[in-house]
N, C-alpha and C. Protein backbone atom coordinates (compact mmCIF):
# COMPACT_ATOMS: atom_id res chain seq x y z
N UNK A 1 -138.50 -25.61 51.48
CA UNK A 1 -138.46 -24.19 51.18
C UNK A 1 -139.49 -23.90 50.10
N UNK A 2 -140.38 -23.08 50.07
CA UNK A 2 -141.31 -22.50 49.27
C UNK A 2 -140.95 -21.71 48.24
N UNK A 3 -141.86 -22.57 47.19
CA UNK A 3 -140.77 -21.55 46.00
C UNK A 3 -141.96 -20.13 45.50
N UNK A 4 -141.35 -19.40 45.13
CA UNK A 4 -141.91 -18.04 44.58
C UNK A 4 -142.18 -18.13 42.76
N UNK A 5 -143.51 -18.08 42.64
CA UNK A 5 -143.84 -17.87 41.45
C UNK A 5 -142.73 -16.88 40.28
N UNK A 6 -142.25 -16.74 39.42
CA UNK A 6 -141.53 -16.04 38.64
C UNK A 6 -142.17 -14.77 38.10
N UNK A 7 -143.71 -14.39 38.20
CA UNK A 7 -144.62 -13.37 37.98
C UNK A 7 -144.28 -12.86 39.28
N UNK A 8 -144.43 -13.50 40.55
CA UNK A 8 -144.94 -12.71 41.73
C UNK A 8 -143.23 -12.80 42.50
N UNK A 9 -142.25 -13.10 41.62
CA UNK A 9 -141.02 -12.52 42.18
C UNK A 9 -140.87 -10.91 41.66
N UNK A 10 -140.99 -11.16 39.94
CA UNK A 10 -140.40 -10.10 39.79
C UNK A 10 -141.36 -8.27 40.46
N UNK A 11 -142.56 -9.05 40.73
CA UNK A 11 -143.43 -7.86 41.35
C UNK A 11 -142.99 -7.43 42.52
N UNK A 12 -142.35 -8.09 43.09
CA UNK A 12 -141.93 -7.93 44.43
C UNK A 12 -140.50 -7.36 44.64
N UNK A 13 -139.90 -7.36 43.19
CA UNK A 13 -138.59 -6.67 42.92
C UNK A 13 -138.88 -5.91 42.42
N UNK A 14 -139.53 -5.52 41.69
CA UNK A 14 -140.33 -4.32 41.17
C UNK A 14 -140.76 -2.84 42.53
N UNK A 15 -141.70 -3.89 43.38
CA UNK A 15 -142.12 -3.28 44.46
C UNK A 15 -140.60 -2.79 45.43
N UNK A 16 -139.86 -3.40 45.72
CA UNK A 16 -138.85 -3.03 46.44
C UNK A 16 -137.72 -2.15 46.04
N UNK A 17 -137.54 -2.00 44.81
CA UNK A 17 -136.98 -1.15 43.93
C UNK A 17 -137.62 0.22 43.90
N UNK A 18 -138.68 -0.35 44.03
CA UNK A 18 -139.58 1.46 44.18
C UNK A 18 -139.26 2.17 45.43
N UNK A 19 -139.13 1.79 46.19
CA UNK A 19 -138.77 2.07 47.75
C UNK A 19 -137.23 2.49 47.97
N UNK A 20 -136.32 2.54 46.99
CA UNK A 20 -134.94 2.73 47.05
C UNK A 20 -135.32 4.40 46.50
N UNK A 21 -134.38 4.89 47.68
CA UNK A 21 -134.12 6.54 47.89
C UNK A 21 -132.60 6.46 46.61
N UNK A 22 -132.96 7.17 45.32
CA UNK A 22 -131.74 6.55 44.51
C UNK A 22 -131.07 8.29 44.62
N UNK A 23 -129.71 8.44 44.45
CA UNK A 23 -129.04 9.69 45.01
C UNK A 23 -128.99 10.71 43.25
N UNK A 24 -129.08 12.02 43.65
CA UNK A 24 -129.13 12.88 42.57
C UNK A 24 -127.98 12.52 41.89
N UNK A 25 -127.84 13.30 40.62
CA UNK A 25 -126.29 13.52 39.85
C UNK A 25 -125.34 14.58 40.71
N UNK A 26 -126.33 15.58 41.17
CA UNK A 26 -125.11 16.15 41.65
C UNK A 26 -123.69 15.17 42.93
N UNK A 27 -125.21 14.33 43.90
CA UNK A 27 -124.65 14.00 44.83
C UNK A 27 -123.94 12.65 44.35
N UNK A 28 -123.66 11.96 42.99
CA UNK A 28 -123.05 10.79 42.60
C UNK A 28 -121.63 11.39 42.24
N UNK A 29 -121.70 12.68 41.78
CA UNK A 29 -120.72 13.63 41.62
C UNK A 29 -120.00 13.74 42.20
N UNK A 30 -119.86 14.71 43.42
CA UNK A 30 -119.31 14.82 44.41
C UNK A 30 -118.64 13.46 45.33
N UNK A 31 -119.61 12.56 45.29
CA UNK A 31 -119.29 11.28 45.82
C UNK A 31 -118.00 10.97 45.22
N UNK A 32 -117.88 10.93 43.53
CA UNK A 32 -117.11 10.08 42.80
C UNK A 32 -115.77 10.94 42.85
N UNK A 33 -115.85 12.40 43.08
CA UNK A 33 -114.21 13.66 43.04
C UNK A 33 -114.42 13.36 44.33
N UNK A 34 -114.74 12.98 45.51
CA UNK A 34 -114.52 13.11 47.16
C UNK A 34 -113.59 11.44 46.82
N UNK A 35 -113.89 10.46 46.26
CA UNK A 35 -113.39 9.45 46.54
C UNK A 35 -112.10 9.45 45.59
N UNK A 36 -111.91 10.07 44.48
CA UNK A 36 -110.72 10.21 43.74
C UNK A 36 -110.19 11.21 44.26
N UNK A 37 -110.27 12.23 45.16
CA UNK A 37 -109.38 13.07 45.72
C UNK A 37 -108.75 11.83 46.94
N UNK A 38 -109.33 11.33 47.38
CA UNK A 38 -109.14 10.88 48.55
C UNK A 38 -108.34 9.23 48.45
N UNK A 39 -108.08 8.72 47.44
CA UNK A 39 -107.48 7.69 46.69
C UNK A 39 -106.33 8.27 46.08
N UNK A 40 -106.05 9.39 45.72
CA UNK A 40 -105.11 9.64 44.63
C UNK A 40 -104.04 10.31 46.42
N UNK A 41 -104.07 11.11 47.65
CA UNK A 41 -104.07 11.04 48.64
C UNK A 41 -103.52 10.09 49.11
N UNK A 42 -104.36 8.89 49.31
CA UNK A 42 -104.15 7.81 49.73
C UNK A 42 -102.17 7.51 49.15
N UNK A 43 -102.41 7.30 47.91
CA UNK A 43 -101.66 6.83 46.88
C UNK A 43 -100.47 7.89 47.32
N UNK A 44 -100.51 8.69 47.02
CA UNK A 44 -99.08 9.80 47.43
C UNK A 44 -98.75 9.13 48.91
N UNK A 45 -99.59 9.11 49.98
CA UNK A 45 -99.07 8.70 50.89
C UNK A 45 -98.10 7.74 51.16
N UNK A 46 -98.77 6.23 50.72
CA UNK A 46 -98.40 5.51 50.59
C UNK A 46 -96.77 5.14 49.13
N UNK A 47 -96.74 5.81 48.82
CA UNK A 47 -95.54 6.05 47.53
C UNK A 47 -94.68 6.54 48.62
N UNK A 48 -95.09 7.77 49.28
CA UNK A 48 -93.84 8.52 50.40
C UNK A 48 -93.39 7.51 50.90
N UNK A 49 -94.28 6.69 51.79
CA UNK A 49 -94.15 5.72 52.89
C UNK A 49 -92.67 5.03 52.24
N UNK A 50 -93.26 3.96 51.37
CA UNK A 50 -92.63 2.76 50.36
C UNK A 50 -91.20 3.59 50.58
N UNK A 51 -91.59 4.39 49.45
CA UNK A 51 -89.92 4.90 49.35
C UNK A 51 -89.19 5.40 50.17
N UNK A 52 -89.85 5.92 51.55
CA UNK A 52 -88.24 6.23 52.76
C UNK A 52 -88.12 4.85 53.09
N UNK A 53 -88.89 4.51 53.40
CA UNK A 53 -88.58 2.77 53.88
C UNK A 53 -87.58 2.47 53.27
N UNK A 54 -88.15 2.63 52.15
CA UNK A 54 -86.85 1.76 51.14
C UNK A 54 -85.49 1.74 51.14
N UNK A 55 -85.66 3.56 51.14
CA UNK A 55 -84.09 4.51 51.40
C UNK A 55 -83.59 4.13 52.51
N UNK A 56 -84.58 4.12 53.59
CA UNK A 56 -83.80 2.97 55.43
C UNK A 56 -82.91 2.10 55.00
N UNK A 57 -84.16 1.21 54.69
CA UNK A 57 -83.68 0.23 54.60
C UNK A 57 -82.12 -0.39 53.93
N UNK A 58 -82.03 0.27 52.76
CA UNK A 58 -81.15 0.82 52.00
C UNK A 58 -79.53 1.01 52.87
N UNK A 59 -80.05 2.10 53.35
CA UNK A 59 -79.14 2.60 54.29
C UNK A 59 -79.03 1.73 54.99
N UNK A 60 -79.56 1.47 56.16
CA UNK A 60 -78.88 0.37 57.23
C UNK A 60 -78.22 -0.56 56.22
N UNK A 61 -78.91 -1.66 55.08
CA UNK A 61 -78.73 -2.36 55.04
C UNK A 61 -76.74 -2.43 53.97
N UNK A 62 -76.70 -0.58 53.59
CA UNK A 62 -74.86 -0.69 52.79
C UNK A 62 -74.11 -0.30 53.77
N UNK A 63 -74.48 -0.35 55.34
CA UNK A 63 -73.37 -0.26 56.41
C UNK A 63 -72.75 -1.11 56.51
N UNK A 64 -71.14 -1.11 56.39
CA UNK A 64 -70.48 -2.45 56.36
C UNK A 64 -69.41 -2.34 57.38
């Protein structure tokens, strides 16, 4: 395997870094309240879920 000079790596990370489309503030924004709306969502869902289950379970399980 051919090794890469440590000058002519980092130029080439340099160079490829330049080429990255990097996203505005607004759109890191929106990104970051679209994914905490959509997690906190998530989370209620999953809390509902847990707890009827639970309450089922519950139930079936003090039928005697």
């Amino acid at each position: 395997m051919a090794r890469t000079n440590p000058i002519t790596f980092f130029q080439q990370v340099r160079t490829e870094v330049s080429k990255v489309t990097w996203p505005s503030r607004q759109e890191v924004l929106i990104s970051t309240i679209m994914v905490l709306v959509l997690v906190t969502a998530a989370s209620l869902f999953f809390l509902t879920a847990d707890t009827l289950i639970a309450w089922l379970v519950s139930l079936v399980l003090s039928i005697r």
